[in-house]
C-alpha atoms as a PDB file:
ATOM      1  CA  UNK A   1       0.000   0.000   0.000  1.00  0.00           C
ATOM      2  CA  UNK A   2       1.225   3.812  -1.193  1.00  0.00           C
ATOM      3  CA  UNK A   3       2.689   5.807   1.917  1.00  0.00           C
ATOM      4  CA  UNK A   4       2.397   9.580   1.782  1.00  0.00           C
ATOM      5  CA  UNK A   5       5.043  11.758   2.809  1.00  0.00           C
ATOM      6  CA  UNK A   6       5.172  15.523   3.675  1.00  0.00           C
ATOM      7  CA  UNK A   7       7.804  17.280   1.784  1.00  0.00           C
ATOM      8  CA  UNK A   8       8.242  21.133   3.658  1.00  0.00           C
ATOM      9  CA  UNK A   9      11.020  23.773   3.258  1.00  0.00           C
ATOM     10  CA  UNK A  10      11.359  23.104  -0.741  1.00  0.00           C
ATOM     11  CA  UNK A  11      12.520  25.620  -2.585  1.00  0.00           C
ATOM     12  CA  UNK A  12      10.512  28.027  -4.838  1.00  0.00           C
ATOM     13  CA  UNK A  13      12.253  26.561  -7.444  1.00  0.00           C
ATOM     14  CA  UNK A  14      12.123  22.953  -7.219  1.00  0.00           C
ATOM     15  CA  UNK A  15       9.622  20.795  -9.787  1.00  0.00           C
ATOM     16  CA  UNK A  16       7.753  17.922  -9.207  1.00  0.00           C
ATOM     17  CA  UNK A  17      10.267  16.168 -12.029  1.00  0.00           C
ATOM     18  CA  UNK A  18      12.739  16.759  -9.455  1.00  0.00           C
ATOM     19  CA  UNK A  19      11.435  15.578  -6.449  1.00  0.00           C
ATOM     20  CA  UNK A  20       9.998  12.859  -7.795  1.00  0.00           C
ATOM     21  CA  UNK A  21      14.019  12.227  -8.928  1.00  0.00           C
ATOM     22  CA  UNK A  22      15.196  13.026  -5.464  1.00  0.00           C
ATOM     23  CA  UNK A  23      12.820  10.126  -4.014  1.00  0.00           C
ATOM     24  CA  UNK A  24      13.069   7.829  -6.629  1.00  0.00           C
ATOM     25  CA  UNK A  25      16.667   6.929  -5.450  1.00  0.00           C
ATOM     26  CA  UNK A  26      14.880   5.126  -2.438  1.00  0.00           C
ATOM     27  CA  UNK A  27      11.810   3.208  -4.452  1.00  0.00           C
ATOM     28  CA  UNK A  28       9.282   3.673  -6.558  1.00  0.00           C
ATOM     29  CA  UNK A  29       7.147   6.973  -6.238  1.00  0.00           C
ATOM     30  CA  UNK A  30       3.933   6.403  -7.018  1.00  0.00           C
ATOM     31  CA  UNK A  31       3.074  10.542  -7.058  1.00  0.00           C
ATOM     32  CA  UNK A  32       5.044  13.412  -6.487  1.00  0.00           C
ATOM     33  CA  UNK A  33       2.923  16.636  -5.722  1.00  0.00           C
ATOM     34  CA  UNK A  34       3.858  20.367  -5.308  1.00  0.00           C
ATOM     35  CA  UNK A  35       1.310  22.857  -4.020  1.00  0.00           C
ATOM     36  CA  UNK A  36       1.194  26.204  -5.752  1.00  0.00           C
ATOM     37  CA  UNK A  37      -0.500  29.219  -4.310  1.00  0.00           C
ATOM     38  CA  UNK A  38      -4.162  29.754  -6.172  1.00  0.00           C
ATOM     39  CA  UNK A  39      -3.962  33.311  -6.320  1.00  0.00           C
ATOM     40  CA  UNK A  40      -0.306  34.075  -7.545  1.00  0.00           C
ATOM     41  CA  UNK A  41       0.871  30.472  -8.866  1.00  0.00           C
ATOM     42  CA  UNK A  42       3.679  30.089  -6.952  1.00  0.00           C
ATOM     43  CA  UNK A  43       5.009  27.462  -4.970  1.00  0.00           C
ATOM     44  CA  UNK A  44       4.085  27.307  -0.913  1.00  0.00           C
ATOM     45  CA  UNK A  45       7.585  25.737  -0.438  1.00  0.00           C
ATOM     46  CA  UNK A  46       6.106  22.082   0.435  1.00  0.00           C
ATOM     47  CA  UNK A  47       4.703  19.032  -1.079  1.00  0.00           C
ATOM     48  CA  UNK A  48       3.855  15.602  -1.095  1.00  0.00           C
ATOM     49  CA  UNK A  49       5.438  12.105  -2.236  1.00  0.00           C
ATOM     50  CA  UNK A  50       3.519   9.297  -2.189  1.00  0.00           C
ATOM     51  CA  UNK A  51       5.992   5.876  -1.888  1.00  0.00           C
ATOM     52  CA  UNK A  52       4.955   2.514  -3.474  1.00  0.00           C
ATOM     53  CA  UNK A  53       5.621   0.659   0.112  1.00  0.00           C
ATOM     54  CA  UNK A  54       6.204   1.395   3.786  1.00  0.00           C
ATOM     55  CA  UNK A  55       9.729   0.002   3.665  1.00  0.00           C
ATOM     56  CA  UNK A  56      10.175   2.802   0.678  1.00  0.00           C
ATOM     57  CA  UNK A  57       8.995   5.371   2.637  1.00  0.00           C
ATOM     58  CA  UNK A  58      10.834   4.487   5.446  1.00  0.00           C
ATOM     59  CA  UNK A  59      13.942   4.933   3.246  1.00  0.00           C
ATOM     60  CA  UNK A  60      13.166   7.993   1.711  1.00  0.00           C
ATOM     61  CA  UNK A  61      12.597   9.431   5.047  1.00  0.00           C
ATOM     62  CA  UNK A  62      15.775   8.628   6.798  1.00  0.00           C
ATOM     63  CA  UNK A  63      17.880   9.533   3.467  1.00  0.00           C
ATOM     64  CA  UNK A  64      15.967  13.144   2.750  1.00  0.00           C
ATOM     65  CA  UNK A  65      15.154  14.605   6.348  1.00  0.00           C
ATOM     66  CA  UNK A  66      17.537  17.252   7.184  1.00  0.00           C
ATOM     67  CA  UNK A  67      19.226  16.451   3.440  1.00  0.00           C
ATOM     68  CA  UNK A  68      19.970  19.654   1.621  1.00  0.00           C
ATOM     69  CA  UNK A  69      18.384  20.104  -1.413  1.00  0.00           C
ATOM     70  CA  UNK A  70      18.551  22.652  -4.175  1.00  0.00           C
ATOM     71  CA  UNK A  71      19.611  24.915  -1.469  1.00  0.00           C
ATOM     72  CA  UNK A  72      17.367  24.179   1.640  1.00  0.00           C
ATOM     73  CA  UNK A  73      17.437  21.880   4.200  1.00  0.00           C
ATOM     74  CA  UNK A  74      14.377  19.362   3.553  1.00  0.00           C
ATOM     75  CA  UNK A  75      11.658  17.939   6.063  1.00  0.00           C
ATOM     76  CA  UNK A  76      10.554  14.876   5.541  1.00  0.00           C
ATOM     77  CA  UNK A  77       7.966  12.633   7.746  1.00  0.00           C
ATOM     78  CA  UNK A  78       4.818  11.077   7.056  1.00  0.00           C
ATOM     79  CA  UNK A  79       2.039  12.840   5.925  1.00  0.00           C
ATOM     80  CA  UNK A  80      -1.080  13.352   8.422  1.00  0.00           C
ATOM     81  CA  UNK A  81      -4.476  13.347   6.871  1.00  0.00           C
ATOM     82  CA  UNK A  82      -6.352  16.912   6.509  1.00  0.00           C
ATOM     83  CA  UNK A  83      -8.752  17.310   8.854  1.00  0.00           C
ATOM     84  CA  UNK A  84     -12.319  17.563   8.163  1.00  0.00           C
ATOM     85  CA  UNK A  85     -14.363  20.844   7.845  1.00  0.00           C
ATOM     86  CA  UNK A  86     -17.464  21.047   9.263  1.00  0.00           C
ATOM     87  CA  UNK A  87     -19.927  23.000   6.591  1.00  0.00           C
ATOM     88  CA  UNK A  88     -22.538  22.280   8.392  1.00  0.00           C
ATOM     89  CA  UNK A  89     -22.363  25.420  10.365  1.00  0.00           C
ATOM     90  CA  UNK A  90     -22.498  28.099   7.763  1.00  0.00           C
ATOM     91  CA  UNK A  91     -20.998  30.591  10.212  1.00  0.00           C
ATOM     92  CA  UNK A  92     -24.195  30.576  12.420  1.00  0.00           C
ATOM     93  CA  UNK A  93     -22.411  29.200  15.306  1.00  0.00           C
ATOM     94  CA  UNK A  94     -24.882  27.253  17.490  1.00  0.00           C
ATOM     95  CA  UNK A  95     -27.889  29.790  15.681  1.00  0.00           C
ATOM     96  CA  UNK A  96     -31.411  28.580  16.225  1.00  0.00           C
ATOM     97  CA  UNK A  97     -32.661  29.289  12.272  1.00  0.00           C
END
């Protein structure tokens, strides 16, 4: 099963081509994911790499944590799931309507 890491501190630079080259060194990436700002296009400066196995990830993790890369020191760890949003609410905030 895939295992998705967190990639933070990239630089504004870096492409998915090339972190998906960085991590390939430790298994096969199944994804490799930059986010870009919606309103300017740029890169946040973090991303995601999802790893074929655990063992992979494992790998990747230990070799690219702390690793300098295209100028910044990476982190690296596994990636926690995005927590729900409640739109339920609508901004009423306990109203009776």
């Amino acid at each position: 099963m895939a295992k998705k890491l967190y990639v933070g501190n990239l630089s504004y630079n870096t492409t998915e081509d090339g972190l998906r080259n960085l991590f390939a060194g430790f298994g096969s990436v199944a994804s490799a994911k930059i986010i870009f700002d919606r309103e300017t296009g740029n890169s946040k400066g973090f991303g995601f790499i999802e790893m074929s196995t655990d063992e992979e990830a494992s790998a990747a993790i230990a070799g690219t944590n702390g690793r300098e890369f295209e100028g910044r020191e990476l982190r690296v760890n596994e990636a926690m799931d995005k927590p729900r949003r409640d739109r339920g609410a609508g901004g009423n905030y306990g109203s009776s309507w």
